[in-house]
C-alpha atoms as a PDB file:
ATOM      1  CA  UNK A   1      15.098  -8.468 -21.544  1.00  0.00           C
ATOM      2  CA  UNK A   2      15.676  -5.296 -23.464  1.00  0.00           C
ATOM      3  CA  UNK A   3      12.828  -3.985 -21.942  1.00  0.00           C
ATOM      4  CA  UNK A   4      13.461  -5.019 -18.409  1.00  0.00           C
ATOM      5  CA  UNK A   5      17.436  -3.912 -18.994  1.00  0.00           C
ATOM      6  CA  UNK A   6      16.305   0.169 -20.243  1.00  0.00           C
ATOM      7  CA  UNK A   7      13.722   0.545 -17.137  1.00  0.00           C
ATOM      8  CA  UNK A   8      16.863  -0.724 -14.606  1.00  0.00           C
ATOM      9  CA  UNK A   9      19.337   1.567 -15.984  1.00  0.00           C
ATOM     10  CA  UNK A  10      16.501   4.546 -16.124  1.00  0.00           C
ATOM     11  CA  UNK A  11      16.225   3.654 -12.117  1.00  0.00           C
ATOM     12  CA  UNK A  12      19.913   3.572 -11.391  1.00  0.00           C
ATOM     13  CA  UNK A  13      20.313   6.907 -12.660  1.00  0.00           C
ATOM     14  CA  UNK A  14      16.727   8.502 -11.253  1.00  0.00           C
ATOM     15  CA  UNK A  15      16.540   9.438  -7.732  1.00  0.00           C
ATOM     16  CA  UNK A  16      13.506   9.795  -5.262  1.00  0.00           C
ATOM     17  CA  UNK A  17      13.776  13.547  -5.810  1.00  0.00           C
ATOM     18  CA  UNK A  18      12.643  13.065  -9.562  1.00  0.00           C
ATOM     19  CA  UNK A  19       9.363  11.393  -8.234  1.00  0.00           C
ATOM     20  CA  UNK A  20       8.445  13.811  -6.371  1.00  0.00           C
ATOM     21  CA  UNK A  21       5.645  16.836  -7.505  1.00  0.00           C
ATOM     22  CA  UNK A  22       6.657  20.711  -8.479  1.00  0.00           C
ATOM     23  CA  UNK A  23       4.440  20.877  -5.414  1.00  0.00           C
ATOM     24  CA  UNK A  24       2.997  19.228  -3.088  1.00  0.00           C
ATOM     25  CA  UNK A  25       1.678  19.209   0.696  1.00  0.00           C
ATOM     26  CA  UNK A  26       2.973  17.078   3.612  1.00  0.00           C
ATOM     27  CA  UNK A  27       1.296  16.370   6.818  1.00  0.00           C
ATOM     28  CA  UNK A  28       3.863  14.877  10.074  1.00  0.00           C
ATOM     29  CA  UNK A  29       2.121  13.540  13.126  1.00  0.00           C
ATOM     30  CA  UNK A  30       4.173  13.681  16.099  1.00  0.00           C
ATOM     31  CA  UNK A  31       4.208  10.230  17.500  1.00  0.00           C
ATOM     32  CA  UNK A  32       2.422  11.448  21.065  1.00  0.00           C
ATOM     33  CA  UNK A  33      -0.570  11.886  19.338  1.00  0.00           C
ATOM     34  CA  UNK A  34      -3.855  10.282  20.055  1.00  0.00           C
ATOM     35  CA  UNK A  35      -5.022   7.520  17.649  1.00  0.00           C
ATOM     36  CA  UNK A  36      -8.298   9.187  17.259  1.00  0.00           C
ATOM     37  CA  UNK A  37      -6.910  12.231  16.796  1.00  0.00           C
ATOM     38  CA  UNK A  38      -4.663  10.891  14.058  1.00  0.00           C
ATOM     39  CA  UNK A  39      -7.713   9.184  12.446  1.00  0.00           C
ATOM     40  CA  UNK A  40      -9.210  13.296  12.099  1.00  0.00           C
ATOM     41  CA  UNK A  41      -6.374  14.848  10.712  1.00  0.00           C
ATOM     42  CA  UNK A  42      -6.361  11.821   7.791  1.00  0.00           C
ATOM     43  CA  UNK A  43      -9.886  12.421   6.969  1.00  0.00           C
ATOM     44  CA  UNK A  44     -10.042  15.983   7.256  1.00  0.00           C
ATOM     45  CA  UNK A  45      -6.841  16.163   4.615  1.00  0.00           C
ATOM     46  CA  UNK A  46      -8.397  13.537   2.609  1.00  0.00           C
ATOM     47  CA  UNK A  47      -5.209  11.493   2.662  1.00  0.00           C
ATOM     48  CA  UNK A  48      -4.755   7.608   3.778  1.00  0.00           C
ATOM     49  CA  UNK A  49      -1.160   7.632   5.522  1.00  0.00           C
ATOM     50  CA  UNK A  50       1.722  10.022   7.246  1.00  0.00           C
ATOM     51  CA  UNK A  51       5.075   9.999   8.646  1.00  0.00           C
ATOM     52  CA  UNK A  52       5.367   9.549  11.944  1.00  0.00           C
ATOM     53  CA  UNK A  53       7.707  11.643  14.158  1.00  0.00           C
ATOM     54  CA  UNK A  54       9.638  11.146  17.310  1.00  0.00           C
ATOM     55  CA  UNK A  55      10.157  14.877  19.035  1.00  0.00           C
ATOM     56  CA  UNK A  56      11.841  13.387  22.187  1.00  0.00           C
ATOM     57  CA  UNK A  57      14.758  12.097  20.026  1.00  0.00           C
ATOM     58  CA  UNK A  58      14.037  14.685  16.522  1.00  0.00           C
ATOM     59  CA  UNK A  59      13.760  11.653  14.794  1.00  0.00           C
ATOM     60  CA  UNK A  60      11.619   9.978  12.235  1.00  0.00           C
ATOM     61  CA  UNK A  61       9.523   7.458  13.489  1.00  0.00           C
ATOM     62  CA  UNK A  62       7.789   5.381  11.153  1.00  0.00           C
ATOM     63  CA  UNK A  63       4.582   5.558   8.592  1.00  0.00           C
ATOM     64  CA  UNK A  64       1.377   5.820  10.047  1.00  0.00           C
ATOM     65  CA  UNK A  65      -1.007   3.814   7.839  1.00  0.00           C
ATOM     66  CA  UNK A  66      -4.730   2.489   7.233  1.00  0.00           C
ATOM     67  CA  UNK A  67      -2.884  -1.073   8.508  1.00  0.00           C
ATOM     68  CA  UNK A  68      -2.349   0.572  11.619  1.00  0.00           C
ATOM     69  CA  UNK A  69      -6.134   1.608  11.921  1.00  0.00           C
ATOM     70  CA  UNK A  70      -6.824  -2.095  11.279  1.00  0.00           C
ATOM     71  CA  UNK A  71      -4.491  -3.335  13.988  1.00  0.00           C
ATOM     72  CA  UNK A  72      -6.511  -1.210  16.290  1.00  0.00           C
ATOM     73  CA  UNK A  73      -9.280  -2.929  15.386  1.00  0.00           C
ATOM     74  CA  UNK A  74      -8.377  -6.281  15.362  1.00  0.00           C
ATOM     75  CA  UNK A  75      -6.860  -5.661  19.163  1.00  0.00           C
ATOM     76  CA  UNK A  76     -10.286  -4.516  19.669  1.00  0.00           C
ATOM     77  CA  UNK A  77     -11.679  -7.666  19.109  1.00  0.00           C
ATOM     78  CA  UNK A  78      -9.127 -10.120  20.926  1.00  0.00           C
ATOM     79  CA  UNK A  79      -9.216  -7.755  24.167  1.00  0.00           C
ATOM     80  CA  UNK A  80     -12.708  -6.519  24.183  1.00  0.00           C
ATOM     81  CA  UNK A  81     -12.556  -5.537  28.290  1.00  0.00           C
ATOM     82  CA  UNK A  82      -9.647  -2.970  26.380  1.00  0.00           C
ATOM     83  CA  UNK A  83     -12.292  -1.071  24.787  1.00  0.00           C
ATOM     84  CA  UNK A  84     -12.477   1.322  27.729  1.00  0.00           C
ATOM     85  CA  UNK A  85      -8.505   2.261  26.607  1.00  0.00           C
ATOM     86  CA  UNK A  86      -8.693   2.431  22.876  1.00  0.00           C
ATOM     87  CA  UNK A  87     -10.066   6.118  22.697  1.00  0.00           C
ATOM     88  CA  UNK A  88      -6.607   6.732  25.274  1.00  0.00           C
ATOM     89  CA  UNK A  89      -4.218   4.916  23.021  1.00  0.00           C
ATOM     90  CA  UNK A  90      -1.675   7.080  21.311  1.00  0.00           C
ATOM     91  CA  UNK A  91       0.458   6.748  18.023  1.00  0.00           C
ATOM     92  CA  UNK A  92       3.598   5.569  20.511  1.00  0.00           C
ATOM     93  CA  UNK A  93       1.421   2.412  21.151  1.00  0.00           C
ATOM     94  CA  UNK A  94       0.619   1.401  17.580  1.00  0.00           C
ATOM     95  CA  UNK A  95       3.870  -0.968  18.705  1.00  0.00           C
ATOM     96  CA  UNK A  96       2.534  -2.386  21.681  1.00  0.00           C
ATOM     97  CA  UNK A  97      -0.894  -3.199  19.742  1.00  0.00           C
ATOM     98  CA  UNK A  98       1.170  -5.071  17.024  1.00  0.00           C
ATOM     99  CA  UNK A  99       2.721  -7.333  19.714  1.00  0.00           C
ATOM    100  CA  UNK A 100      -0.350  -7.631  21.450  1.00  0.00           C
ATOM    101  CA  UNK A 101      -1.834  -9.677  18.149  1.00  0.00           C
ATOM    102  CA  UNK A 102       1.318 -11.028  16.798  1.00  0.00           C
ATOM    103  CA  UNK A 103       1.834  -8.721  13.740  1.00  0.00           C
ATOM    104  CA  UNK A 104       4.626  -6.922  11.703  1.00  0.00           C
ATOM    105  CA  UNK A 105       5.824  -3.759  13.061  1.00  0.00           C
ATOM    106  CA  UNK A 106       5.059  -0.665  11.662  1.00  0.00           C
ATOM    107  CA  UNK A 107       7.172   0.182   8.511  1.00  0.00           C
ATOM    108  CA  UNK A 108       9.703   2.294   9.954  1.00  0.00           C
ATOM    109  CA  UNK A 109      11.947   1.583   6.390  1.00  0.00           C
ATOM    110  CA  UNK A 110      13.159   5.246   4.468  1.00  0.00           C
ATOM    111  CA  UNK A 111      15.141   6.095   1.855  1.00  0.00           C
ATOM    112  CA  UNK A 112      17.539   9.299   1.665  1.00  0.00           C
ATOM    113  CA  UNK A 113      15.749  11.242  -1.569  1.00  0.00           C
ATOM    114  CA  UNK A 114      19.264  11.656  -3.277  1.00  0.00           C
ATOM    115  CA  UNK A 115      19.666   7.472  -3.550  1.00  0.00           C
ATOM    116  CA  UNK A 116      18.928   5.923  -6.817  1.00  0.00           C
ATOM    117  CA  UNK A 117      14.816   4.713  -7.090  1.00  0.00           C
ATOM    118  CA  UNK A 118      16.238   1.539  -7.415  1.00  0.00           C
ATOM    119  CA  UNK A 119      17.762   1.409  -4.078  1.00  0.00           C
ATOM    120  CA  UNK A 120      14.316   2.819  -2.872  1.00  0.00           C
ATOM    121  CA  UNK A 121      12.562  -0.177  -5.001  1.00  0.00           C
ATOM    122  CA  UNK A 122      14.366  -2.290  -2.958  1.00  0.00           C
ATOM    123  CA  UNK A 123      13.957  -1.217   0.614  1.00  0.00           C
ATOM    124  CA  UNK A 124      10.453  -1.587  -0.458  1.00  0.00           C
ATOM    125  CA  UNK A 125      10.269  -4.808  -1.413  1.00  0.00           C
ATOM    126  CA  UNK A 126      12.755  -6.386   1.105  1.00  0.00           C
ATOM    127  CA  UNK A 127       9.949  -4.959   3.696  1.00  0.00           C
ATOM    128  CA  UNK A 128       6.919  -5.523   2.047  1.00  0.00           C
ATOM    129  CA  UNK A 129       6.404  -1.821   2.511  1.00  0.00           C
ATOM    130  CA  UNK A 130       3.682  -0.173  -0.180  1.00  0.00           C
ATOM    131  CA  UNK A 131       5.378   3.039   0.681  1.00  0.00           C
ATOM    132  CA  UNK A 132       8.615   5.173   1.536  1.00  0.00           C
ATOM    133  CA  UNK A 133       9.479   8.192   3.264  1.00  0.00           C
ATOM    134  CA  UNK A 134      12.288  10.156   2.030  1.00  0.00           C
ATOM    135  CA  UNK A 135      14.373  10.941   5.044  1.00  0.00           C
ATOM    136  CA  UNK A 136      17.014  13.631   4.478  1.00  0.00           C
ATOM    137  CA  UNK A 137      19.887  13.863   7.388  1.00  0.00           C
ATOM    138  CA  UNK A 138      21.940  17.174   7.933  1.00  0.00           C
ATOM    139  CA  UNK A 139      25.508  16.520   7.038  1.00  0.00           C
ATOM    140  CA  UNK A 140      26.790  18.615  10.222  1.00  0.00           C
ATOM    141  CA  UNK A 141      23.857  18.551  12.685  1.00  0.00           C
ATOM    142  CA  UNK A 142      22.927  14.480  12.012  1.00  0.00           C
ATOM    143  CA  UNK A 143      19.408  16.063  11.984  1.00  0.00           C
ATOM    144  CA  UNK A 144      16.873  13.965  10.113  1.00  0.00           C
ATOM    145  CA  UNK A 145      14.600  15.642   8.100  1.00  0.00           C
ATOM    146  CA  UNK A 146      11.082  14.022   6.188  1.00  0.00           C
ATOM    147  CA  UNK A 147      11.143  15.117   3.253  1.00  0.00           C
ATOM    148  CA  UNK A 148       8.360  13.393   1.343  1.00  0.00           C
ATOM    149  CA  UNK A 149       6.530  10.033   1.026  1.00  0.00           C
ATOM    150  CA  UNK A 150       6.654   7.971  -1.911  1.00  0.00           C
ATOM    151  CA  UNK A 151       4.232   5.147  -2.878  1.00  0.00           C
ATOM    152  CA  UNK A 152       5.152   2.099  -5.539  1.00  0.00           C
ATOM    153  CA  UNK A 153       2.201   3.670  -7.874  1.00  0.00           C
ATOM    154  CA  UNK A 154       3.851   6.802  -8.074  1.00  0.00           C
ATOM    155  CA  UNK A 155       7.472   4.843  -9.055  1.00  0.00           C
ATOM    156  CA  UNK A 156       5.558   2.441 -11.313  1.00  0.00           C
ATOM    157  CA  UNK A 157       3.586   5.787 -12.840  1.00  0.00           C
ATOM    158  CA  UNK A 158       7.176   7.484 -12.875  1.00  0.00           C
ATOM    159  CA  UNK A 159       8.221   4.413 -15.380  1.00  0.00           C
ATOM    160  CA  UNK A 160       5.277   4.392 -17.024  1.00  0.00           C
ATOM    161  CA  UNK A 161       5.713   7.705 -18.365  1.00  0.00           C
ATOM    162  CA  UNK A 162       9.381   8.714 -18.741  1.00  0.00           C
ATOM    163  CA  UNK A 163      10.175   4.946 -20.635  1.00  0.00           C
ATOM    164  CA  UNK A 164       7.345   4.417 -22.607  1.00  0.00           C
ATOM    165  CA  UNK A 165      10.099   3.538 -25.577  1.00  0.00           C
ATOM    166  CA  UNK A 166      10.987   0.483 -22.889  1.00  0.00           C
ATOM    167  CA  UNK A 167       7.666  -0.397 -21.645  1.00  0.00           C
ATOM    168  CA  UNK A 168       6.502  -0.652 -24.797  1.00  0.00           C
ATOM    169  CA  UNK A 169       8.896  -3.650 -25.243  1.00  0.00           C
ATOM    170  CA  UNK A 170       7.152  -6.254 -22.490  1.00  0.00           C
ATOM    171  CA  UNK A 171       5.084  -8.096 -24.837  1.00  0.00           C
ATOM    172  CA  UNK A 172       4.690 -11.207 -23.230  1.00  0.00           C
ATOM    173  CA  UNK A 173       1.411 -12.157 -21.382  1.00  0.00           C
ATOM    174  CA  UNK A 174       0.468 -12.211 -17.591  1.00  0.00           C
ATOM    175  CA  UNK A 175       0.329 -16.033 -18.070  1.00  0.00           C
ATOM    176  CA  UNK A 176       3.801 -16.594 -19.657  1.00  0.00           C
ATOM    177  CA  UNK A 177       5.202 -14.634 -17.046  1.00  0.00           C
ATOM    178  CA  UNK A 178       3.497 -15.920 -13.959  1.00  0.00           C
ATOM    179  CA  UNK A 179       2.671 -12.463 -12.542  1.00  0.00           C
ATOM    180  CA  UNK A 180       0.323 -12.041  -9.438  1.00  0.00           C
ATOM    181  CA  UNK A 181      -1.715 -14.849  -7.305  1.00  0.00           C
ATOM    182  CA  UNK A 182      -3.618 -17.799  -8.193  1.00  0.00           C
ATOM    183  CA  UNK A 183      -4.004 -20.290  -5.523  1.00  0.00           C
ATOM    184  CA  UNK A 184      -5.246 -19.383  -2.091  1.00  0.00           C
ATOM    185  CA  UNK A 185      -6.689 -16.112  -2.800  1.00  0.00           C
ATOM    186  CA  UNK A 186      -8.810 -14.637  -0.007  1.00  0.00           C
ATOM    187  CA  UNK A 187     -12.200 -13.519  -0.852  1.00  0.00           C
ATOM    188  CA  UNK A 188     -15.069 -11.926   0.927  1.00  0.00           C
ATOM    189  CA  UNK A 189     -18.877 -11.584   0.275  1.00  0.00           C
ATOM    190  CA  UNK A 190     -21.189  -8.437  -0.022  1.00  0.00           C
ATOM    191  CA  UNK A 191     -22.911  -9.993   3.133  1.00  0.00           C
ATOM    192  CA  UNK A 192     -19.789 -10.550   5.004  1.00  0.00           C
ATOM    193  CA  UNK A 193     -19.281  -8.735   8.299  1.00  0.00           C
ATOM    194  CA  UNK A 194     -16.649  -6.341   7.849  1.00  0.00           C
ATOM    195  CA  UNK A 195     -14.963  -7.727  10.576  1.00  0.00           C
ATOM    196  CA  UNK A 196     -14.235 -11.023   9.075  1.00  0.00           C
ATOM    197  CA  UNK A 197     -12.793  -9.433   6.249  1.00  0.00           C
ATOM    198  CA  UNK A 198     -10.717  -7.232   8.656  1.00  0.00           C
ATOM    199  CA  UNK A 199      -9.008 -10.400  10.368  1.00  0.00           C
ATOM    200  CA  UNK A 200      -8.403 -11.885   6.939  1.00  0.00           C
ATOM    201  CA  UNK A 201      -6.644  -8.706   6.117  1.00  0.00           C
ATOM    202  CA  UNK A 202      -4.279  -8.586   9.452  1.00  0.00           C
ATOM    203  CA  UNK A 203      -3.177 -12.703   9.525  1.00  0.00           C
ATOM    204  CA  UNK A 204      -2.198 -12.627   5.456  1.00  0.00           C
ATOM    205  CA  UNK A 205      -0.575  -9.700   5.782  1.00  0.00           C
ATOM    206  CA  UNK A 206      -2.774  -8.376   2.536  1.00  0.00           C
ATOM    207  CA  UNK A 207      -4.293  -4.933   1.569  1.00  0.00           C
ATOM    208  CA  UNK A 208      -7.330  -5.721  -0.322  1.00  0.00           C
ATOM    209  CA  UNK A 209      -9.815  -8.838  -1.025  1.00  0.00           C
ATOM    210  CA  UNK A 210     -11.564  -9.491  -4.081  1.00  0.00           C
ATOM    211  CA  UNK A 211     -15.425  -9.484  -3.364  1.00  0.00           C
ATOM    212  CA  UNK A 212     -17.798 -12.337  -5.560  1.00  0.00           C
ATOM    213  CA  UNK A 213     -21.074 -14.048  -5.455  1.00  0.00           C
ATOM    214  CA  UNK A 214     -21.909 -17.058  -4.980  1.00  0.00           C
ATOM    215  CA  UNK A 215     -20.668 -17.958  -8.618  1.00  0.00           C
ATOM    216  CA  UNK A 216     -16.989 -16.678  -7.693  1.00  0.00           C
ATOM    217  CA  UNK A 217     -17.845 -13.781 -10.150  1.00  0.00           C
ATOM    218  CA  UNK A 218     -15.788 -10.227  -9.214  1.00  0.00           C
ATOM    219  CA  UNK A 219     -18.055  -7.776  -7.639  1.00  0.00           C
ATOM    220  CA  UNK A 220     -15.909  -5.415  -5.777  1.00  0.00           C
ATOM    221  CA  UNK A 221     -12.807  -5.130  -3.655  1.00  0.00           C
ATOM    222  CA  UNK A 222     -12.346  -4.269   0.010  1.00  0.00           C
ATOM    223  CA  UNK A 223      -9.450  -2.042   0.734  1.00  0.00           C
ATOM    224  CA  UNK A 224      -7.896  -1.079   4.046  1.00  0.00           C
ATOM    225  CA  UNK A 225      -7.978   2.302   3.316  1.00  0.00           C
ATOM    226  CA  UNK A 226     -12.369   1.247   3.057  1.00  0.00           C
ATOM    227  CA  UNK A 227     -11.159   0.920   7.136  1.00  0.00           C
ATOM    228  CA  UNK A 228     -11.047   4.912   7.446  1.00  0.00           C
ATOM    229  CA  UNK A 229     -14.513   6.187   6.765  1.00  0.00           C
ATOM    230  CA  UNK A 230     -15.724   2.836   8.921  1.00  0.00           C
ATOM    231  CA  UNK A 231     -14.652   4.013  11.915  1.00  0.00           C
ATOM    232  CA  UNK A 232     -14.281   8.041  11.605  1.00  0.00           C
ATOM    233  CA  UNK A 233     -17.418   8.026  13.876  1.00  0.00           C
ATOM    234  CA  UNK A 234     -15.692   5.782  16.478  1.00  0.00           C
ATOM    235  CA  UNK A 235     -14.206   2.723  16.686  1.00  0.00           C
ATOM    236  CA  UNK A 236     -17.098   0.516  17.983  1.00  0.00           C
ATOM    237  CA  UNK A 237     -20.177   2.005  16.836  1.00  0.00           C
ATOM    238  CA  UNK A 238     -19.553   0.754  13.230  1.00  0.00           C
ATOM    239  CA  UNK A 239     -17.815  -2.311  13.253  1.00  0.00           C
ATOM    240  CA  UNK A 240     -21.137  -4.732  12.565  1.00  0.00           C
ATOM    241  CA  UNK A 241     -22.027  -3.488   9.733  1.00  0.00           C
ATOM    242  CA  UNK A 242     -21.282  -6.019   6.509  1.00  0.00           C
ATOM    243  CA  UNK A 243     -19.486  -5.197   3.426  1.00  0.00           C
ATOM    244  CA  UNK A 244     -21.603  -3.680   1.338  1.00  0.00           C
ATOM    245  CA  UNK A 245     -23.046  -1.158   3.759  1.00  0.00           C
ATOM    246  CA  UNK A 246     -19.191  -0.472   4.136  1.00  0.00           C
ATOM    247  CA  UNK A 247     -18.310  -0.066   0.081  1.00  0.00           C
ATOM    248  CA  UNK A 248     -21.397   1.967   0.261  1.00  0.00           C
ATOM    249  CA  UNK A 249     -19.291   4.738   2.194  1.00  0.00           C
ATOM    250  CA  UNK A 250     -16.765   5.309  -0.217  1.00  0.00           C
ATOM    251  CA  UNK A 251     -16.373   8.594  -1.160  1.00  0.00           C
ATOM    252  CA  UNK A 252     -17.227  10.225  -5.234  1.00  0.00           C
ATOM    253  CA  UNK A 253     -13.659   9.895  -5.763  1.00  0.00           C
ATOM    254  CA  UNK A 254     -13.348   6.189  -5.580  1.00  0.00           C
ATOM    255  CA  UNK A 255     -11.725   5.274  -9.075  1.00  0.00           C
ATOM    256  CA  UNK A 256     -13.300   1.959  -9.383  1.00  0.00           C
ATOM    257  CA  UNK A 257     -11.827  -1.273  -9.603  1.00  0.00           C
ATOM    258  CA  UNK A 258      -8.935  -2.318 -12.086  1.00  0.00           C
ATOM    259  CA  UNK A 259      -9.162  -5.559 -14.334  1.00  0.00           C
ATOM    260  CA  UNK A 260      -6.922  -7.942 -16.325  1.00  0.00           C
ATOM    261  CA  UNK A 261      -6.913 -11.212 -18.084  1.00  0.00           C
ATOM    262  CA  UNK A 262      -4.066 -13.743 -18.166  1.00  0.00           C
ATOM    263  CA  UNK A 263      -3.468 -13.351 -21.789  1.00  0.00           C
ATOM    264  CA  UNK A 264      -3.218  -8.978 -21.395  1.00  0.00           C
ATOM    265  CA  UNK A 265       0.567  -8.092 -21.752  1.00  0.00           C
ATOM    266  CA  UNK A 266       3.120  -6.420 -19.603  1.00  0.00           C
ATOM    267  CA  UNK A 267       2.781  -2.939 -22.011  1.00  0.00           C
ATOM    268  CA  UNK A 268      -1.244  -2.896 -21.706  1.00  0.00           C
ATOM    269  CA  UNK A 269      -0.691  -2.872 -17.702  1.00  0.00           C
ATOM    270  CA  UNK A 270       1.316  -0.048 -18.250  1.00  0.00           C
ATOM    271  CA  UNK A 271      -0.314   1.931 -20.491  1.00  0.00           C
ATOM    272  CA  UNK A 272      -3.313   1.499 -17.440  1.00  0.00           C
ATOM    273  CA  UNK A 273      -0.636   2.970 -15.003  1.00  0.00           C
ATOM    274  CA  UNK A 274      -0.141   5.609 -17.109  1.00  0.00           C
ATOM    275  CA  UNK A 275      -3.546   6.580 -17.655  1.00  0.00           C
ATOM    276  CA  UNK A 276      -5.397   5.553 -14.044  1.00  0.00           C
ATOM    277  CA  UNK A 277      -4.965   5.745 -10.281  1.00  0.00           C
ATOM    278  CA  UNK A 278      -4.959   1.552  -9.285  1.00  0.00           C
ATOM    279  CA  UNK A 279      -3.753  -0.270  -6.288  1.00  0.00           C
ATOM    280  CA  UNK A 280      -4.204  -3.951  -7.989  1.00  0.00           C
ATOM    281  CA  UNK A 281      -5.166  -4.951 -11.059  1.00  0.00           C
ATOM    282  CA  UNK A 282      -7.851  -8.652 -10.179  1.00  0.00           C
ATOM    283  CA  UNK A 283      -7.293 -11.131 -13.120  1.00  0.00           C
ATOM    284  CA  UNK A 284     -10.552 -12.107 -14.780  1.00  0.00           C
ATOM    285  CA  UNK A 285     -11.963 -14.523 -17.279  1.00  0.00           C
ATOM    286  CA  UNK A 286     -14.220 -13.241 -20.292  1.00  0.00           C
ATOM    287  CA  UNK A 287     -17.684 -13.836 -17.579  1.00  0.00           C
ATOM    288  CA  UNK A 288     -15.926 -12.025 -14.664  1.00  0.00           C
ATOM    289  CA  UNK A 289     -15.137 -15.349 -12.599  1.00  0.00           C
ATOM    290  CA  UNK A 290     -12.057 -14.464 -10.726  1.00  0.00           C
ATOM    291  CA  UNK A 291      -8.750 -15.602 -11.528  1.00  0.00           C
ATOM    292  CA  UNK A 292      -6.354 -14.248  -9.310  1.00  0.00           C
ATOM    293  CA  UNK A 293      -4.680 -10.760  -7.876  1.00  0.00           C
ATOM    294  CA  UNK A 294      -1.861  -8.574  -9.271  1.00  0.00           C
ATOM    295  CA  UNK A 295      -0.348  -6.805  -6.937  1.00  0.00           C
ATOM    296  CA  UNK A 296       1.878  -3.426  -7.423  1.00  0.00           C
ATOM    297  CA  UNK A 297       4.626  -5.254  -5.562  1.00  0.00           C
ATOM    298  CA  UNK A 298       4.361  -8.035  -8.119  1.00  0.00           C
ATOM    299  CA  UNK A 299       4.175  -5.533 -11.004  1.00  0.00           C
ATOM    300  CA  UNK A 300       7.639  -3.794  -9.626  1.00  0.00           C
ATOM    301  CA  UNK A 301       9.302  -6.746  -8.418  1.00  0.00           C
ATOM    302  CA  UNK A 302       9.294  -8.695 -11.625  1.00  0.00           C
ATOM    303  CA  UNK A 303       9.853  -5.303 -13.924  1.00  0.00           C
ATOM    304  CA  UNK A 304      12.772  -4.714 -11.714  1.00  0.00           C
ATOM    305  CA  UNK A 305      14.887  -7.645 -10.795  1.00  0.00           C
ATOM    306  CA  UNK A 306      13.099 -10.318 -12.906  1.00  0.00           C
ATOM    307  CA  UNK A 307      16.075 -12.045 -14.098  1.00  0.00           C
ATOM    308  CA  UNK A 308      18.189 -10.138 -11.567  1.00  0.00           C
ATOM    309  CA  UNK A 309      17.616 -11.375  -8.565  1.00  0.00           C
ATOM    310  CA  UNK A 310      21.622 -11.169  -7.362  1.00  0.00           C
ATOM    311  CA  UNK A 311      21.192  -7.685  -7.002  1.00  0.00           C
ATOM    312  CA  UNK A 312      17.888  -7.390  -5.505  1.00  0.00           C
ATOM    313  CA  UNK A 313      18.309  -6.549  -1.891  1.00  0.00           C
ATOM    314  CA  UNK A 314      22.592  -5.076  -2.682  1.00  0.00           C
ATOM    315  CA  UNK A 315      22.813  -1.476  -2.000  1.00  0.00           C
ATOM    316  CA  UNK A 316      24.015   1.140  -4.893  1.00  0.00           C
END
């Protein structure tokens, strides 16, 4: 627990400020925006999500993300005779389209950038959010301000440079510590249509799905963010195509997929953070047969308030 107890205290006393970049670039879409337009900005800036902001009432809004893209989609397909409307949707609907298919609402969760990480830790994990704005409000106006968005890699990178003398303590194995998913894990084929995948993806509430052959070995995974270049042409035009055509869009900069094994420890998954970009790290055997899924929420959650769970939701 000495480990655990020197990352905790290093969080208590960091703030969301201390994440942040010497510089860095951030792109607000005003919430009366089209969809499609929203969908051109992302690709054209080559990022994957951005605040969302409410100029009738100044206020922040929400976080626009590829979930929201998928949403779209998946109302696509329960309300075809909609299609007509889709192209006319704006970012103010993205709420009506989650009631329309029963899903969460958009992650409308922030942090003030002053707070302790831990408190933002928290508000991400209470929500299930993979990401948090930093909203700043002026003392004497009330005016909310966004400063920044930060994602649970860049916190779990954070740790896994400035407490390398604590990391370096979690010895014990992915198995002793029961870390990630094992039973019921959703998986897709190269063959699969997309769209199958993509209704997976909205009722389990997941990000990404291991892809195997017929032998259950690891081939590939399908990300939400693989949504974006789907349907930059249009919404319709691309959706029956299967998954392989669709990992075959990726861009150079895809990083690859990120591997474990149940008997790598805590410190090795760290020293990955450190060195890599990775949403997930999908748990192997020594022939590639999958195992399970480690998650960056499971990574955080356990690091965090393993141990500690009075305190996980209490504000500092």
């Amino acid at each position: 627990m000495q480990g655990l107890k020197g990352v905790r205290d290093f969080l208590r006393v960091r703030t969301s400020y201390d994440v942040l970049p010497l510089s860095f670039r951030l792109i607000i879409l005003d919430n009366d925006l089209l969809i499609k337009k929203s969908l051109s900005i992302l690709i054209q800036n080559g990022i994957v999500s951005a605040p969302l902001w409410d100029s009738n009432r100044s206020k922040f809004a929400g976080l626009l993300t590829a979930t929201d893209y998928i949403n779209l989609i998946q109302y696509y397909c329960q309300f075809p005779e909609q299609i007509d409307n889709v192209d006319k949707f704006r970012l103010s609907s993205l709420r009506d389209i989650e009631k329309a298919i029963g899903v969460l609402p958009i992650e409308t969760v922030s942090v003030h950038p002053s707070k302790p990480l831990y408190e933002a830790c928290s508000r991400m994990l209470k929500t299930r959010a993979r990401r948090i704005p930093l909203v700043d409000i002026d003392d004497e106006t009330g005016r909310e301000t966004v400063v920044s968005v930060i994602t649970q890699y860049r916190i779990l990178k954070f740790i896994a440079v400035n407490t390398e003398q604590h990391t370096s303590l979690l010895k014990k194995t992915v198995r002793e510590i029961g870390l990630g998913t094992y039973s019921k894990v959703k998986t897709g084929t190269m063959t699969q249509p997309v769209l199958e995948l993509i209704n997976t993806m909205v009722t389990n509430n997941i990000s990404g799905i291991p892809i195997v052959d017929k032998n259950n070995v690891v081939l590939n995974v399908f990300e939400a963010i693989d949504v974006i270049p789907i349907i930059q042409t249009g919404v319709v035009e691309e959706l029956d195509i299967n998954v392989g055509e669709a990992l075959a869009k990726r861009g150079d900069d895809f990083g690859g997929i990120f591997t474990c094994q149940e008997d790598d420890r805590l410190d090795s998954i760290f020293t990955t953070l450190r060195q890599s970009r990775m949403h997930r790290l999908v748990v192997i055997d020594d022939n590639w047969h999958l195992k399970g899924v480690i998650s960056l929420s499971d990574i955080l959650k356990y690091v965090l308030f393993h141990g500690d769970e009075g305190d996980y939701f209490s504000p500092s």
